[in-house]
Protein backbone atom coordinates (compact mmCIF):
# COMPACT_ATOMS: atom_id res chain seq x y z
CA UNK A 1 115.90 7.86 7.54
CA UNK A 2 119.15 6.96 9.33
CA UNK A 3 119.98 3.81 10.31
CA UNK A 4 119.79 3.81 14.06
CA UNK A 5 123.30 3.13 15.16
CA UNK A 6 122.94 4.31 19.09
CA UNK A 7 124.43 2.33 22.04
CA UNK A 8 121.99 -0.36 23.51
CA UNK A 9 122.29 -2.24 26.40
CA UNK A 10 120.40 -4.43 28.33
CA UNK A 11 118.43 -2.86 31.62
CA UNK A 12 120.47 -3.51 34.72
CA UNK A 13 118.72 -6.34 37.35
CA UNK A 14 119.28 -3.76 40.20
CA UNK A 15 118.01 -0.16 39.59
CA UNK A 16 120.17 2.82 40.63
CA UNK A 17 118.82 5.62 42.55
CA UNK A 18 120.43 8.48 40.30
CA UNK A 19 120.47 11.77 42.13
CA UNK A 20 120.11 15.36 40.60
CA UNK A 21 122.81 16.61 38.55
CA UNK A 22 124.80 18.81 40.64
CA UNK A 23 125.65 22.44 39.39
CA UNK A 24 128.50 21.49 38.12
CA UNK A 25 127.10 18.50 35.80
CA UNK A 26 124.43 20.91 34.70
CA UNK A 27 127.09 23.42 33.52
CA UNK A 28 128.49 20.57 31.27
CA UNK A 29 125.07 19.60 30.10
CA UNK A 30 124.07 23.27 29.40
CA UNK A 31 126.82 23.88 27.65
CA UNK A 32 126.54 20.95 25.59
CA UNK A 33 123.08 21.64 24.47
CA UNK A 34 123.84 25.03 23.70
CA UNK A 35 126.92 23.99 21.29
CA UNK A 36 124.99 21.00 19.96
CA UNK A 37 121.61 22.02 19.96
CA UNK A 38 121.13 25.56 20.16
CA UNK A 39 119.23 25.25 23.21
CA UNK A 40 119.54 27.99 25.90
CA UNK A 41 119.12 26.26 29.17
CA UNK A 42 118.88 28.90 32.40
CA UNK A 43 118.83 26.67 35.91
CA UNK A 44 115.28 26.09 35.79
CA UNK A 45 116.20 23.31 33.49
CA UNK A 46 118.13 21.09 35.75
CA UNK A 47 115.14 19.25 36.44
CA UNK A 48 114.40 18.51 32.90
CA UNK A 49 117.84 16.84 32.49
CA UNK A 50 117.28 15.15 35.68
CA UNK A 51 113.76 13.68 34.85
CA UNK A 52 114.01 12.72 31.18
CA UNK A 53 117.61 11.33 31.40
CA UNK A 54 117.78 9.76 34.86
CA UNK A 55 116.43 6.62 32.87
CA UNK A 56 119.13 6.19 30.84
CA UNK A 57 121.40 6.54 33.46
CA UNK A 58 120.01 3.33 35.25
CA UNK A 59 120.11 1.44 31.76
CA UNK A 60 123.60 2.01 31.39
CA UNK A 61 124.25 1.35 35.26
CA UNK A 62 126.02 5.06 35.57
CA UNK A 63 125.80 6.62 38.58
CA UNK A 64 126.07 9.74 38.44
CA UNK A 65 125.53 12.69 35.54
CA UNK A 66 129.54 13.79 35.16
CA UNK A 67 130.23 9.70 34.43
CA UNK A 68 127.07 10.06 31.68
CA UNK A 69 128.73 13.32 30.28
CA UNK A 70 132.09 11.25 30.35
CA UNK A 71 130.63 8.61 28.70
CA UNK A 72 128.79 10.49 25.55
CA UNK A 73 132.33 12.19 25.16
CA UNK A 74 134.14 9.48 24.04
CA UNK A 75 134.43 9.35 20.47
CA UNK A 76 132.94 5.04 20.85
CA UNK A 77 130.27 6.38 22.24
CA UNK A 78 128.98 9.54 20.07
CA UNK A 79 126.16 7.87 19.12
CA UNK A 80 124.86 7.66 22.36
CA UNK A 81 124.08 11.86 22.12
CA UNK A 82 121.10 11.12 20.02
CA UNK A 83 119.53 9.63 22.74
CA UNK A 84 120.65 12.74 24.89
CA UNK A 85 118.96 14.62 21.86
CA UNK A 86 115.86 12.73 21.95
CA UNK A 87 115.28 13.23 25.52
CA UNK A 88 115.85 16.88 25.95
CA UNK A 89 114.03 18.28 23.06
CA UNK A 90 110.74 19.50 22.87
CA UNK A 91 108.14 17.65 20.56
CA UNK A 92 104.50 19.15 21.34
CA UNK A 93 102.74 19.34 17.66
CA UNK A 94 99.99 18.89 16.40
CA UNK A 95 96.74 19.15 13.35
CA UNK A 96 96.17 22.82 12.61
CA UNK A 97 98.52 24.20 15.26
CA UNK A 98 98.14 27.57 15.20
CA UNK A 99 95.15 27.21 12.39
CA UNK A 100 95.54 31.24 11.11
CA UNK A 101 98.19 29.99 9.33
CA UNK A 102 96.67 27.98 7.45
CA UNK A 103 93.43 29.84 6.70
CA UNK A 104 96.53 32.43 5.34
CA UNK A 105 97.41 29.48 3.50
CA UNK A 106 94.18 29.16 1.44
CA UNK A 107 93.48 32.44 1.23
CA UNK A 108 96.22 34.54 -0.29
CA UNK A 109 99.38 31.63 -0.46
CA UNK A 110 97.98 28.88 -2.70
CA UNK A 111 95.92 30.92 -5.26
CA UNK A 112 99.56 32.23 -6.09
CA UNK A 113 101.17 28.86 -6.14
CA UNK A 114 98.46 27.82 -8.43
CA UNK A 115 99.60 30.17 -10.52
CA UNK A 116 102.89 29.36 -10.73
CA UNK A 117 101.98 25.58 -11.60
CA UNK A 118 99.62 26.28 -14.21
CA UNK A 119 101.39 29.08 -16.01
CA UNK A 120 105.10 28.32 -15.55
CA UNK A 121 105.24 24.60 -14.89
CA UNK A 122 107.38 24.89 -12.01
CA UNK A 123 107.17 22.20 -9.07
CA UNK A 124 106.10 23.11 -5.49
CA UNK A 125 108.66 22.31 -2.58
CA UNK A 126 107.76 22.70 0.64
CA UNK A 127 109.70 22.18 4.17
CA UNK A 128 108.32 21.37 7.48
CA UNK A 129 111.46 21.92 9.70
CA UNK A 130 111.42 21.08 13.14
CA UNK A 131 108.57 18.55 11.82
CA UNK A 132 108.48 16.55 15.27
CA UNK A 133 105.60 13.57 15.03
CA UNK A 134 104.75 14.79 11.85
CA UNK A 135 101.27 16.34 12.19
CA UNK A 136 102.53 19.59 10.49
CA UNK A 137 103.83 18.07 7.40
CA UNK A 138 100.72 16.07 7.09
CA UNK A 139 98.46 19.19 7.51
CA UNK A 140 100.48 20.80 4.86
CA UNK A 141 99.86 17.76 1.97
CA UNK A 142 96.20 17.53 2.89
CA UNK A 143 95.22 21.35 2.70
CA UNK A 144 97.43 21.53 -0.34
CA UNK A 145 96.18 18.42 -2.12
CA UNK A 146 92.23 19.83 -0.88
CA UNK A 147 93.04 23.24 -2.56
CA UNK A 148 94.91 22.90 -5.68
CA UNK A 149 94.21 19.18 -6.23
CA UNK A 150 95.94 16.55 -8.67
CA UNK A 151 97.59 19.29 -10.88
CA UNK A 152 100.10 18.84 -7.33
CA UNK A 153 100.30 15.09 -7.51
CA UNK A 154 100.56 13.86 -10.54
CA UNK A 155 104.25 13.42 -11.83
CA UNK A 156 105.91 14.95 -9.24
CA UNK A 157 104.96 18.35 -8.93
CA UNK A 158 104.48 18.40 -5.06
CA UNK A 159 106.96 17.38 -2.46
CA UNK A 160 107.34 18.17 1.26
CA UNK A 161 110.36 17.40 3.47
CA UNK A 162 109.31 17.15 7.15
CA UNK A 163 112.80 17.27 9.08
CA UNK A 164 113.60 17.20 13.00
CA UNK A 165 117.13 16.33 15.04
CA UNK A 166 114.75 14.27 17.30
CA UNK A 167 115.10 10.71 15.43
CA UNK A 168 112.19 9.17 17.71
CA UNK A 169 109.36 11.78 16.65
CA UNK A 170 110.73 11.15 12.94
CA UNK A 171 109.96 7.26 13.31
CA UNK A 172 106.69 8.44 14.25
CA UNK A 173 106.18 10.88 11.78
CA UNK A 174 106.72 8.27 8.94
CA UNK A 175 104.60 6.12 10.56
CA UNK A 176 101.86 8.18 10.23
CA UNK A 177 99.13 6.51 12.70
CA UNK A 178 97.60 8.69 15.33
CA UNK A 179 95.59 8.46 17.99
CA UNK A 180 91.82 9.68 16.56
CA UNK A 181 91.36 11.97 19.04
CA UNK A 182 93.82 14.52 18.09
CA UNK A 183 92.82 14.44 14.36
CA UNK A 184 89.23 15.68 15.81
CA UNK A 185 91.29 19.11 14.83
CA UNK A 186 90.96 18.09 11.04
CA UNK A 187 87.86 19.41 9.24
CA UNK A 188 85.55 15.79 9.19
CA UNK A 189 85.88 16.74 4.96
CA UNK A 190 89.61 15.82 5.34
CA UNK A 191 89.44 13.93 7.94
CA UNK A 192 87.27 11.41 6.20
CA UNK A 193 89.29 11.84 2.69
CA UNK A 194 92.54 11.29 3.74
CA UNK A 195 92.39 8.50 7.14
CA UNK A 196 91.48 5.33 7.52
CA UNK A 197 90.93 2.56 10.25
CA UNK A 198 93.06 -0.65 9.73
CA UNK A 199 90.80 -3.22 9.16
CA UNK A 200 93.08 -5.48 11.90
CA UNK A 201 93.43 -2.38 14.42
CA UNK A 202 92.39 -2.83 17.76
CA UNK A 203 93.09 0.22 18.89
CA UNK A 204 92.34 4.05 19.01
CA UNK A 205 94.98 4.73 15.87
CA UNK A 206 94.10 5.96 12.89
CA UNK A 207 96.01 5.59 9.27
CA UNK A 208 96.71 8.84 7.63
CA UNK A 209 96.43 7.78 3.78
CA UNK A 210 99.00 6.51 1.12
CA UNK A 211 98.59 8.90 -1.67
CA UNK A 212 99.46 11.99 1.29
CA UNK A 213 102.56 9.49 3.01
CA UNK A 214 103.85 9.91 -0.53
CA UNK A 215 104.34 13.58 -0.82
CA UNK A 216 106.39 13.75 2.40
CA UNK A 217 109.89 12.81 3.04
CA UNK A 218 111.18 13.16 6.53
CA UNK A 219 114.79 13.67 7.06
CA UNK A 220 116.92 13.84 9.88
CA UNK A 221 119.57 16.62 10.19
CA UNK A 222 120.26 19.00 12.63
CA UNK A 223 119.16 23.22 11.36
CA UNK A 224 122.86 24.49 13.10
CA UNK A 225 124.18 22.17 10.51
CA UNK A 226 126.83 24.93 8.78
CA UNK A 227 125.61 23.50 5.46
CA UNK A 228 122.14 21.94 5.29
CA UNK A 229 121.90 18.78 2.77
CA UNK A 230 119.50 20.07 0.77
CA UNK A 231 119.75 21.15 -2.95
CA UNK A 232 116.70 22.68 -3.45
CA UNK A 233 114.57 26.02 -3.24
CA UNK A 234 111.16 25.83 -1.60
CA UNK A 235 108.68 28.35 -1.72
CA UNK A 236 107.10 28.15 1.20
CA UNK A 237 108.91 27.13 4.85
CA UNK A 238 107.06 26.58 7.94
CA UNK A 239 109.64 26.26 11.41
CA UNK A 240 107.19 27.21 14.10
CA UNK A 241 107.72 27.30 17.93
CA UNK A 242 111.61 26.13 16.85
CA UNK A 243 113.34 29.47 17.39
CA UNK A 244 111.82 30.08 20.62
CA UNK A 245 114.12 27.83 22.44
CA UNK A 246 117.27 28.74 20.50
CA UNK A 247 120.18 31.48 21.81
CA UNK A 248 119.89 34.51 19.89
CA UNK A 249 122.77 34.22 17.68
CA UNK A 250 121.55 30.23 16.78
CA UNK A 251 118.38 31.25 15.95
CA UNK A 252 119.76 34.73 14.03
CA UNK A 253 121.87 31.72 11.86
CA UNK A 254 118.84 29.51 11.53
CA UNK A 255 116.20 32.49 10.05
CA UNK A 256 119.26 33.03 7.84
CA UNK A 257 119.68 30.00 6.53
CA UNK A 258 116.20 29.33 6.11
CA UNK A 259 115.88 32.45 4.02
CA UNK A 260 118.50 31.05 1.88
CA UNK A 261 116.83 27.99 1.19
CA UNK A 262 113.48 29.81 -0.17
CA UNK A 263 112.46 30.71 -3.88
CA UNK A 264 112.59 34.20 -4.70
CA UNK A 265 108.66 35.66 -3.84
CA UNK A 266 108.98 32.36 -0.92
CA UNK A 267 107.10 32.63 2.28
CA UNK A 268 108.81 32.26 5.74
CA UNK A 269 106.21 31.20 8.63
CA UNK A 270 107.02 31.40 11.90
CA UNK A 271 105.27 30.88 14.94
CA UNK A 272 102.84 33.28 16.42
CA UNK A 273 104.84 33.94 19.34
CA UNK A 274 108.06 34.11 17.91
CA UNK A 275 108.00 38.09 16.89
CA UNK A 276 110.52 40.55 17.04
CA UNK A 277 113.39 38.93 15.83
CA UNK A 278 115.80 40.54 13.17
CA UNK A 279 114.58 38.95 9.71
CA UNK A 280 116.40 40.29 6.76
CA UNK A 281 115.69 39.67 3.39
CA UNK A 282 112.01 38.66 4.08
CA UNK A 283 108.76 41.12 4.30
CA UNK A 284 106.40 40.75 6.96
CA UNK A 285 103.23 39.64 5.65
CA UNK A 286 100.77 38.40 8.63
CA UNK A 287 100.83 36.42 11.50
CA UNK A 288 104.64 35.60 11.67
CA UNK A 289 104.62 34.86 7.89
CA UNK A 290 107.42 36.67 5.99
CA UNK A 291 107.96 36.57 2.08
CA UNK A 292 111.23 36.14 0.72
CA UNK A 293 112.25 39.96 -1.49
């Protein structure tokens, strides 16, 4: 991952009472987002910039919102934009979101890949984008190391990148501890095989295992990126819940890009509420999954 290279400074000994953004600081903010981001703000949202950035406000002593905006705009002070970033992005994840997927997964998905392993010796890439904390990504290596077992592992043959703008979810992510009651989601079978309590853990945290860390690299770029750093094909992508967010003509750039980073015969899966949109180049298969033609 990036070395962390934001602004820090220390908290101010008097704390500032920052009001709302006004509607002419949102504007600025909106618009930002939008060109940055992808994110389609409508006013509703003012409070979100108000509540999850008034913090940083105070630690920077600013004052107001237009001085913050000011402030991130200087070329010195770029950096500070991930932290912008990290505040206004959504990060909700978690094991066997959306679990259909997955039971598509084992069903019709894997007995193909299996295929492809065994017969042509080809290796299995996989993406997680929009990975947030992780959870995905981790779901992903467990139900494929579960199904198709070490033919996957050994030398190679399976790798996952887990990816997400949102550098704080990605420290996270690679951290791979989490609190034990939200892997209650995770059959006990995997949840048993692939966790484990620190011996010198006081706490509710859980250790997701070694040999599963491994297959997963998490990455930190940004999917508007014109060109995404990436050299290779994967054959199957997961970017649920991402789109949703995104103005249309973002996410219409996003699906295609995506679609250009799968195998031929690749799957697309999208989240289940994020239907209707115009994929080309992809067949609907079930459940906002879409194979590459």
């Amino acid at each position: 991952m990036q070395k962390d290279t934001r602004v820090k400074l220390p908290t101010p000994q008097k704390i500032l009472t920052i009001e709302k953004p006004t509607q002419k600081e949102f504007k600025l903010f909106s618009e930002l987002v939008l060109n940055d981001l992808g994110l389609e703000w409508g006013d509703g949202k003012k409070y979100l910039l108000h509540a999850r950035v008034q913090r940083r406000l105070q630690i920077l002593n600013i004052q107001t919102f237009e001085e913050y905006y000011n402030f991130i705009d200087k070329d010195e002070n770029n950096s500070e934009r991930q932290y912008l970033y990290n505040a206004v992005t959504t990060t909700k994840s978690g094991f066997y979101r959306e679990k259909q997927h997955f039971d598509y997964l084992r069903e019709y998905i894997f007995p193909e890949l299996k295929k492809i392993v065994s017969n042509q010796g080809k290796n299995l890439r996989f993406w997680s984008a929009g990975c947030s904390t992780g959870e995905e990504a981790y779901t992903l290596a467990m139900e494929t190391h579960d199904t198709l077992g070490n033919i996957v592992i050994s030398g190679g043959r399976l790798r996952i990148l887990g990816s997400d703008i949102n550098t704080d979810v990605l420290e996270a992510a690679t951290n791979g501890k989490y609190n034990s009651e939200l892997v209650k989601l995770i059959p006990e079978k995997l949840r048993n095989r692939y966790f484990f309590v620190e011996t010198q853990r006081k706490d509710n945290f859980v250790q997701i295992k070694q040999n599963i860390k491994d297959l997963i690299q998490f990455r930190h770029f940004n999917l508007l990126a014109s060109k995404y750093p990436i050299a290779t094909k994967f054959q199957l992508i997961f970017c649920r819940n991402v789109l949703y967010y995104l103005d249309p003509k973002c996410r219409e750039r996003v699906i295609r890009n995506l679609i250009e980073h799968l195998d031929e015969g690749g799957y697309l899966v999208l989240g289940i509420t994020e239907s209707g949109y115009n994929v080309k180049g992809v067949e609907k298969q079930a459940y906002s999954i879409y194979r590459k033609i």
